[in-house]
N, C-alpha and C. Protein backbone atom coordinates (compact mmCIF):
# COMPACT_ATOMS: atom_id res chain seq x y z
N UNK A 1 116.34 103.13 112.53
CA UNK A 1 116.47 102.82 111.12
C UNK A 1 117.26 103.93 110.44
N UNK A 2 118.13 103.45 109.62
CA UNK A 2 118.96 104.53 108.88
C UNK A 2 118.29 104.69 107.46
N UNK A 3 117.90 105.70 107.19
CA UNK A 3 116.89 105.97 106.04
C UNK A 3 118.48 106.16 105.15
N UNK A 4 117.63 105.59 103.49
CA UNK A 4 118.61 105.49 102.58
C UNK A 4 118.39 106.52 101.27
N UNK A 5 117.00 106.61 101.62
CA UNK A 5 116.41 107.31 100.60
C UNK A 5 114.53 107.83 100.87
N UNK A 6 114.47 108.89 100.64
CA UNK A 6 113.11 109.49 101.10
C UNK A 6 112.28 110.33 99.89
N UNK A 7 111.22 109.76 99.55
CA UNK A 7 110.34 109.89 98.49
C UNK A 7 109.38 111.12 99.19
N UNK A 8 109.19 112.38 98.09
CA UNK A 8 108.46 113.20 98.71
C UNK A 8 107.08 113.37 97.69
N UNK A 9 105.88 113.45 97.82
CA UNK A 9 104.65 113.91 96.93
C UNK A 9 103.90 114.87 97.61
N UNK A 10 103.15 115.47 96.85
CA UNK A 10 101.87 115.68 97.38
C UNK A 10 100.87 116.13 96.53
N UNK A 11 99.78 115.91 97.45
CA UNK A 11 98.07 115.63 96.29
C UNK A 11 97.11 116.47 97.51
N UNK A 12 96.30 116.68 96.86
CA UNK A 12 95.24 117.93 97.63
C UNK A 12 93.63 116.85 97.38
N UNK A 13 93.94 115.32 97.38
CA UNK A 13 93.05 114.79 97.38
C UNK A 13 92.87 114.10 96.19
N UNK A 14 91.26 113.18 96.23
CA UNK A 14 91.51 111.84 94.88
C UNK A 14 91.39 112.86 93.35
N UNK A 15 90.96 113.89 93.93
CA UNK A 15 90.86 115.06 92.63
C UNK A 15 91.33 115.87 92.35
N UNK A 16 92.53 115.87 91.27
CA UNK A 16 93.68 117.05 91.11
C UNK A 16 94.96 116.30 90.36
N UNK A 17 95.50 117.15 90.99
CA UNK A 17 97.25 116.65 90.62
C UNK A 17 97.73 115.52 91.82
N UNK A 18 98.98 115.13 91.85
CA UNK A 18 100.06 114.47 93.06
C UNK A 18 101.14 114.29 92.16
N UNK A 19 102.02 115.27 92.60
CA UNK A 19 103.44 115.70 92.25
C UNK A 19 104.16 115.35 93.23
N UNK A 20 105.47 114.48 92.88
CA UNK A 20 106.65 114.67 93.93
C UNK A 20 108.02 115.82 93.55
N UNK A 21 108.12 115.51 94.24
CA UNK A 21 109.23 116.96 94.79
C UNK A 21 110.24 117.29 93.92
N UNK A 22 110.60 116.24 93.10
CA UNK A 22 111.15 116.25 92.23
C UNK A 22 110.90 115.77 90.91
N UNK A 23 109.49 116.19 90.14
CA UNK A 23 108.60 116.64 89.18
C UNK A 23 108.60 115.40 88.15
N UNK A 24 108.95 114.14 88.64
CA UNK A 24 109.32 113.01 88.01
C UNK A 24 108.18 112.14 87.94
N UNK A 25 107.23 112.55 88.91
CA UNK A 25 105.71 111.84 89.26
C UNK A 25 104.98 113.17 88.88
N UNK A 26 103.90 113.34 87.98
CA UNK A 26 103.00 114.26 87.85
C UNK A 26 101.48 113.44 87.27
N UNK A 27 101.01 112.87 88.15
CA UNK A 27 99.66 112.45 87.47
C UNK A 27 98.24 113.12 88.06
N UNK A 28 97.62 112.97 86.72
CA UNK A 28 95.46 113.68 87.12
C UNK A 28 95.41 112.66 88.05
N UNK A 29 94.79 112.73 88.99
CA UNK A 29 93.84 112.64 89.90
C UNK A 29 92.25 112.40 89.71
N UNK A 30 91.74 111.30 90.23
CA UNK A 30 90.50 110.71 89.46
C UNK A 30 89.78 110.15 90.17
N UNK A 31 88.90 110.39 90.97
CA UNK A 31 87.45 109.09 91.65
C UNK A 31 87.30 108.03 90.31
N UNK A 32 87.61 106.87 90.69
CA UNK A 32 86.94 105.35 89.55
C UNK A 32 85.86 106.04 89.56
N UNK A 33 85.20 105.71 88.25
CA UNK A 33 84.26 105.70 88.01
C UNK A 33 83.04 104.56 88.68
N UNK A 34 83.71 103.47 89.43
CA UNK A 34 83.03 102.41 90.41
C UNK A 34 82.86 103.51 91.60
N UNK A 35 83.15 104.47 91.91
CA UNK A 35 83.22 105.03 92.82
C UNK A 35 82.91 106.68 92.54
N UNK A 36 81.68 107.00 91.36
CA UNK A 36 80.92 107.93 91.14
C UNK A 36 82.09 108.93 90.33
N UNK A 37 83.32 108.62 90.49
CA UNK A 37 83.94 109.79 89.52
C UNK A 37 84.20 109.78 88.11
N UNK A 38 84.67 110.73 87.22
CA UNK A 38 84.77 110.20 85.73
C UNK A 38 86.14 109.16 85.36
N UNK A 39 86.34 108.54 86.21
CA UNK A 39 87.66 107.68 85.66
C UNK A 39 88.63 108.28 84.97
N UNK A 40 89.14 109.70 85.07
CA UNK A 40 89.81 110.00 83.80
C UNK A 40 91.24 110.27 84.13
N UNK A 41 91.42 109.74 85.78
CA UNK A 41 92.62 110.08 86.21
C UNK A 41 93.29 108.83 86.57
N UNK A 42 94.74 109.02 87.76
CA UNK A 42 94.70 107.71 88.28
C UNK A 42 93.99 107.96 89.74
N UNK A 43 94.57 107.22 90.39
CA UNK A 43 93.90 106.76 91.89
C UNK A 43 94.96 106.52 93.02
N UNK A 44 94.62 106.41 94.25
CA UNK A 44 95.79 106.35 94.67
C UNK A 44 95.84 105.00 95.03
N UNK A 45 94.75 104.14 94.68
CA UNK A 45 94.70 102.57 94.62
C UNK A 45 95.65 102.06 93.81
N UNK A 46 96.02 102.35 92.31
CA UNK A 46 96.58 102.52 91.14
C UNK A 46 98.22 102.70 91.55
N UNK A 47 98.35 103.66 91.86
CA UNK A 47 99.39 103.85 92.78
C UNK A 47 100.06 103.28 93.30
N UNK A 48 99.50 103.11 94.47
CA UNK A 48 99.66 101.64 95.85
C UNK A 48 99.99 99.98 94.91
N UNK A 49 98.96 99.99 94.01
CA UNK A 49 99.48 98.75 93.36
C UNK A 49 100.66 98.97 92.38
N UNK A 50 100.98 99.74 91.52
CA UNK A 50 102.17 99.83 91.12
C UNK A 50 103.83 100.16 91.98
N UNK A 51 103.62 100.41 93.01
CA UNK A 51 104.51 100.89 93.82
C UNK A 51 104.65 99.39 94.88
N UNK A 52 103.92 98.69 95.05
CA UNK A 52 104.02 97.12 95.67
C UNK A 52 104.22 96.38 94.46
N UNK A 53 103.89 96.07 93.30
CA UNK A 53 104.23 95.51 92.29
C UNK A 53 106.15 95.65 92.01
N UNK A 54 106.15 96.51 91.78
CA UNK A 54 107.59 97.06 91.78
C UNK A 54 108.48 96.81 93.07
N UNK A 55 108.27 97.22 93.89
CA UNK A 55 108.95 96.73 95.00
C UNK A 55 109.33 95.61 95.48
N UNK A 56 108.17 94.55 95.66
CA UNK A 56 107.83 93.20 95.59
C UNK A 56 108.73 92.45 94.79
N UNK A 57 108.26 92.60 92.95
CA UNK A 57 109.43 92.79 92.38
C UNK A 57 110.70 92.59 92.63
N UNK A 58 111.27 93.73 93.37
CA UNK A 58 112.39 93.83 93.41
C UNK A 58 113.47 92.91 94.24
N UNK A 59 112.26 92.47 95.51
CA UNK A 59 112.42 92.04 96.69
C UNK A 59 112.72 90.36 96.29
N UNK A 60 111.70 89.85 95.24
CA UNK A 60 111.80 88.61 94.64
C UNK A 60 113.42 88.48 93.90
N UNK A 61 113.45 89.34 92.90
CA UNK A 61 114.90 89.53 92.50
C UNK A 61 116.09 89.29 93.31
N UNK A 62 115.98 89.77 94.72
CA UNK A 62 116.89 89.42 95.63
C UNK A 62 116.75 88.92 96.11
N UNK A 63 115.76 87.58 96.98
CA UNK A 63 116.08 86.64 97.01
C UNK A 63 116.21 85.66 96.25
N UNK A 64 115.92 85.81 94.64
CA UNK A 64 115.98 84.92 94.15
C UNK A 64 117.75 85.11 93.74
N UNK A 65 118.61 86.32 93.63
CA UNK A 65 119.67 86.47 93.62
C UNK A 65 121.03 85.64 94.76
N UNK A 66 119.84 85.70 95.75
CA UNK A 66 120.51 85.15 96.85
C UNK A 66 120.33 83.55 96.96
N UNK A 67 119.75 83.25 96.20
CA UNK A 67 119.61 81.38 96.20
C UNK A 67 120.17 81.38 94.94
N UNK A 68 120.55 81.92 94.45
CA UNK A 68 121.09 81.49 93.17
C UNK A 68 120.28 80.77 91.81
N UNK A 69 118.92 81.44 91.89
CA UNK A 69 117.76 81.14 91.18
C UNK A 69 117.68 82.03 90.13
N UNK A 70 117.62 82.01 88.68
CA UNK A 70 117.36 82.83 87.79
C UNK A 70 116.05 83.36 87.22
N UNK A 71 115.25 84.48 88.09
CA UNK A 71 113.95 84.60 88.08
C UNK A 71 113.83 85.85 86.88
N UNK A 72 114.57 86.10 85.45
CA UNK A 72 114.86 87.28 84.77
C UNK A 72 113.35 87.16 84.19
N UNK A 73 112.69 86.05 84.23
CA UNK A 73 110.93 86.56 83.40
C UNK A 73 110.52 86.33 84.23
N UNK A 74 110.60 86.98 85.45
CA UNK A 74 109.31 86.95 86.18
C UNK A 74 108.55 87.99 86.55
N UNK A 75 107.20 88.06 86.67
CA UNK A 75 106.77 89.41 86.96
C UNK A 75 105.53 89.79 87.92
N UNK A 76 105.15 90.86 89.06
CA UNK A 76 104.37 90.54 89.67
C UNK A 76 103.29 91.68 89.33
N UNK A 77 101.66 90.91 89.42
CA UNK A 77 100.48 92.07 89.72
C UNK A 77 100.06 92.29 90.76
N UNK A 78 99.63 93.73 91.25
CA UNK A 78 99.55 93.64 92.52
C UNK A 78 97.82 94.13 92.12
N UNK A 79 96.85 93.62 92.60
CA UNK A 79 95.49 93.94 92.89
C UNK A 79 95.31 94.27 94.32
N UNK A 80 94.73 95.70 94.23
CA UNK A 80 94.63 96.69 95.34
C UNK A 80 93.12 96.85 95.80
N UNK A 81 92.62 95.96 96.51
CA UNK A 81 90.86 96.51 96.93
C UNK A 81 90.59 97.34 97.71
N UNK A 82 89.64 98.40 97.64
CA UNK A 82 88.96 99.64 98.74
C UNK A 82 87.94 99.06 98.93
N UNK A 83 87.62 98.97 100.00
CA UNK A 83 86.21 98.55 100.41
C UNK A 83 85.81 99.00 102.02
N UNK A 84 84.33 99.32 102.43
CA UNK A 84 84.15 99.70 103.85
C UNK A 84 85.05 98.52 104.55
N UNK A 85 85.22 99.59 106.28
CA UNK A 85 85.86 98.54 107.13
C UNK A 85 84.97 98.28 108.49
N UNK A 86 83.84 99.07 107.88
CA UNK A 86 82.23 98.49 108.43
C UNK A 86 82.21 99.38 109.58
N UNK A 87 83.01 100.21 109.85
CA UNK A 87 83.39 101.07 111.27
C UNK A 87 83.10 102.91 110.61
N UNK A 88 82.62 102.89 109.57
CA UNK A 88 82.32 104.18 108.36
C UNK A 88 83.42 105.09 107.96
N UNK A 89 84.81 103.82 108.37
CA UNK A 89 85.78 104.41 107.58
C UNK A 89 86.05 103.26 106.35
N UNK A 90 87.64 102.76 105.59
CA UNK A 90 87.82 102.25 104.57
C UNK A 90 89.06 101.36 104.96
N UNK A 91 89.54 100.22 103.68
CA UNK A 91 90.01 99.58 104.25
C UNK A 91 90.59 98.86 102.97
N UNK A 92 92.07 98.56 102.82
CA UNK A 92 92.76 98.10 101.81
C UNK A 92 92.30 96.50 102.09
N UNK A 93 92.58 96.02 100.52
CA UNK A 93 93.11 94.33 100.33
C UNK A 93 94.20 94.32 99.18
N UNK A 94 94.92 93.65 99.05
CA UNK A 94 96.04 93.45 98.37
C UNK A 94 95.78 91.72 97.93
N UNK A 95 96.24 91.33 96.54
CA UNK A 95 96.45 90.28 96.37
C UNK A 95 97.28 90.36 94.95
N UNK A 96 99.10 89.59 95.57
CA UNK A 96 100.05 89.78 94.56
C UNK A 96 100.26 88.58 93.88
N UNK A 97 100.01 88.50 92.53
CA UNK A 97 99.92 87.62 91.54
C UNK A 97 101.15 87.73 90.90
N UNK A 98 101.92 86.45 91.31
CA UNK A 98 103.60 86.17 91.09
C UNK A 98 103.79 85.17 89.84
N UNK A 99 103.81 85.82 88.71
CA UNK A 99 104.28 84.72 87.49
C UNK A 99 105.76 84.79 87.51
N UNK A 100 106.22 83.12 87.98
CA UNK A 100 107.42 82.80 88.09
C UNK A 100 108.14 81.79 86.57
N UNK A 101 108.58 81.64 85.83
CA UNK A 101 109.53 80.82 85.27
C UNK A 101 109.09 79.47 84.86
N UNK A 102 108.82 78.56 83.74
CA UNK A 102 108.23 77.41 84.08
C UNK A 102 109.16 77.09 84.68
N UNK A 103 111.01 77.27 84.41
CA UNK A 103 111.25 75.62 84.90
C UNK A 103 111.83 75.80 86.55
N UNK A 104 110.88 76.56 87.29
CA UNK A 104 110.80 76.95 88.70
C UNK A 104 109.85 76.02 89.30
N UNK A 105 110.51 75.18 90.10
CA UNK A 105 109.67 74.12 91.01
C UNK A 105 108.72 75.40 91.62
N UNK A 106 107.42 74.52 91.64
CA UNK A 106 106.94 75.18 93.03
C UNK A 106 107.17 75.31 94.45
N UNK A 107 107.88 74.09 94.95
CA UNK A 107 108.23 74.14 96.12
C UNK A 107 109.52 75.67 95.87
N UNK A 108 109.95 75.77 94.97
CA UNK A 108 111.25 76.74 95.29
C UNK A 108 110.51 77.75 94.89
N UNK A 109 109.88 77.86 93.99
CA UNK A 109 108.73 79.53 93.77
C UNK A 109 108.11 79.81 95.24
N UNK A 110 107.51 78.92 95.87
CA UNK A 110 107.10 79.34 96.67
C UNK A 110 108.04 80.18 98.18
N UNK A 111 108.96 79.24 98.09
CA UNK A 111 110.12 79.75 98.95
C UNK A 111 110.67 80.93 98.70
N UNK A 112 110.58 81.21 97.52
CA UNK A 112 111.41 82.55 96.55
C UNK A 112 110.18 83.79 97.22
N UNK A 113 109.01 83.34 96.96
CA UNK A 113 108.00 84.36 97.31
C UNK A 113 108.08 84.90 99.12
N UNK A 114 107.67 83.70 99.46
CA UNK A 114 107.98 83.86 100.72
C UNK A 114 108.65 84.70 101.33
N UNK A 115 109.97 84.26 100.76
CA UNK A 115 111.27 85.29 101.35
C UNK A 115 111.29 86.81 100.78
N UNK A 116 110.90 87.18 99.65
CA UNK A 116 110.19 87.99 99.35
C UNK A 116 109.33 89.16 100.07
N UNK A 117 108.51 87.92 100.66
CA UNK A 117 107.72 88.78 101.38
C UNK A 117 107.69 89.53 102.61
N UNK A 118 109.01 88.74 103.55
CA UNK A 118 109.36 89.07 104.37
C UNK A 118 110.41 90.31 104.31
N UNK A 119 111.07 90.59 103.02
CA UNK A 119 112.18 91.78 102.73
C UNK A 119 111.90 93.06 102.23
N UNK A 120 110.45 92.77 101.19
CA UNK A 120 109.76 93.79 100.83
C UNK A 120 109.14 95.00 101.66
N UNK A 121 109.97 96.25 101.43
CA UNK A 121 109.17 97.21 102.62
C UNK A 121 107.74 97.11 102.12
N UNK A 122 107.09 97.49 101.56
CA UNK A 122 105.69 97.14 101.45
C UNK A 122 104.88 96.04 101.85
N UNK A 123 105.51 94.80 101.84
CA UNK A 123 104.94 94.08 102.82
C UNK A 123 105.35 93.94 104.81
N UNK A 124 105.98 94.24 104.74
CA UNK A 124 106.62 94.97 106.01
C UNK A 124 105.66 95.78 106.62
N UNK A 125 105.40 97.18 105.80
CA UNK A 125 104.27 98.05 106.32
C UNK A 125 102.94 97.41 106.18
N UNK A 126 102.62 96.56 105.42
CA UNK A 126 101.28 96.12 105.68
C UNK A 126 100.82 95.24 106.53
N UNK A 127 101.53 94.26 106.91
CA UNK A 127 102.13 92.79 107.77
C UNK A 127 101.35 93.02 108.74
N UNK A 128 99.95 92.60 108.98
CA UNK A 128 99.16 92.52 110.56
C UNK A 128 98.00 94.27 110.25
N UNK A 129 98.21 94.71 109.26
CA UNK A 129 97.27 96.14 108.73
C UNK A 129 96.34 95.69 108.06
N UNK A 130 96.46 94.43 106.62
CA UNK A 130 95.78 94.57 105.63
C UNK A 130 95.87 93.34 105.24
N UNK A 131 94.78 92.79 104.56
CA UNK A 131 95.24 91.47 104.47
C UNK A 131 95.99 91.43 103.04
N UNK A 132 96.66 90.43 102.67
CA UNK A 132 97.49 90.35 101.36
C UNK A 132 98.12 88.77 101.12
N UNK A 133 97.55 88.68 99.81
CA UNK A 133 97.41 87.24 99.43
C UNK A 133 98.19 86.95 98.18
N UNK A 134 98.91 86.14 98.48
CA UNK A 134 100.57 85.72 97.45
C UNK A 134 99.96 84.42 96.72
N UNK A 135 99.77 84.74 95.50
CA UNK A 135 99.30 83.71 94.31
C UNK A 135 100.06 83.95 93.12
N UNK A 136 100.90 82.40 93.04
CA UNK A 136 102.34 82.00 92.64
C UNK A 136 101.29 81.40 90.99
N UNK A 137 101.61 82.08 89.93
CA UNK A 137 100.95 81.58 88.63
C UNK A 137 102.13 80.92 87.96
């Protein structure tokens, strides 16, 4: 793989800072409060879903660029679950909530997603890791 571009951070854990390298990312660091801490930071759940939201995103944009589909209001949420993986470690769920266009057939939203999903590095890295569930609103 020919890398095009390489994102650098780092965090000393869910409590603190996570800065990248080039001081453009600087956020607190926070345990949810579902998860005994004071909520007052972000998470790296938070994170993970804005960074697949966006990407995803982006990924829809181009194939919808490439069918010649005009998807300019569309927008995706990405819901990120932590939960045991019953083995006493942890374990992601993902489920990306795709508001497409009314006057977007579903049969072609769905195709748009699809293809999507297959281009998106984030779904790429997760593909057979985590489960992740594409719900076309």
């Amino acid at each position: 793989m020919s890398v095009m571009y390489t994102a650098i951070a780092t965090a000393a854990g869910r409590e603190g800072r996570a800065v990248s390298s080039d001081g453009k990312l600087d956020v607190q660091l926070d345990r949810p409060a579902e998860m005994g801490g004071k909520g007052e930071g972000t998470n790296p759940e938070q994170l993970f879903a804005a960074g697949y939201a966006a990407c995803f995103a982006s990924a829809l944009d181009l194939t919808a660029r490439r069918s010649k589909v005009d998807i300019s209001d569309a927008a995706v949420t990405a819901e990120v679950g932590l939960g045991s993986n019953g083995s006493g470690g942890f374990a992601l769920s993902v489920t990306l909530r795709v508001e497409l266009p009314d006057d977007i057939s579903p049969e072609t939203g769905r195709e748009l997603v699809e293809a999507a999903h297959q281009v998106c590095p984030y779904s790429n890295a997760t593909r057979g890791n985590i489960p992740v569930d594409l719900v076309i609103e």
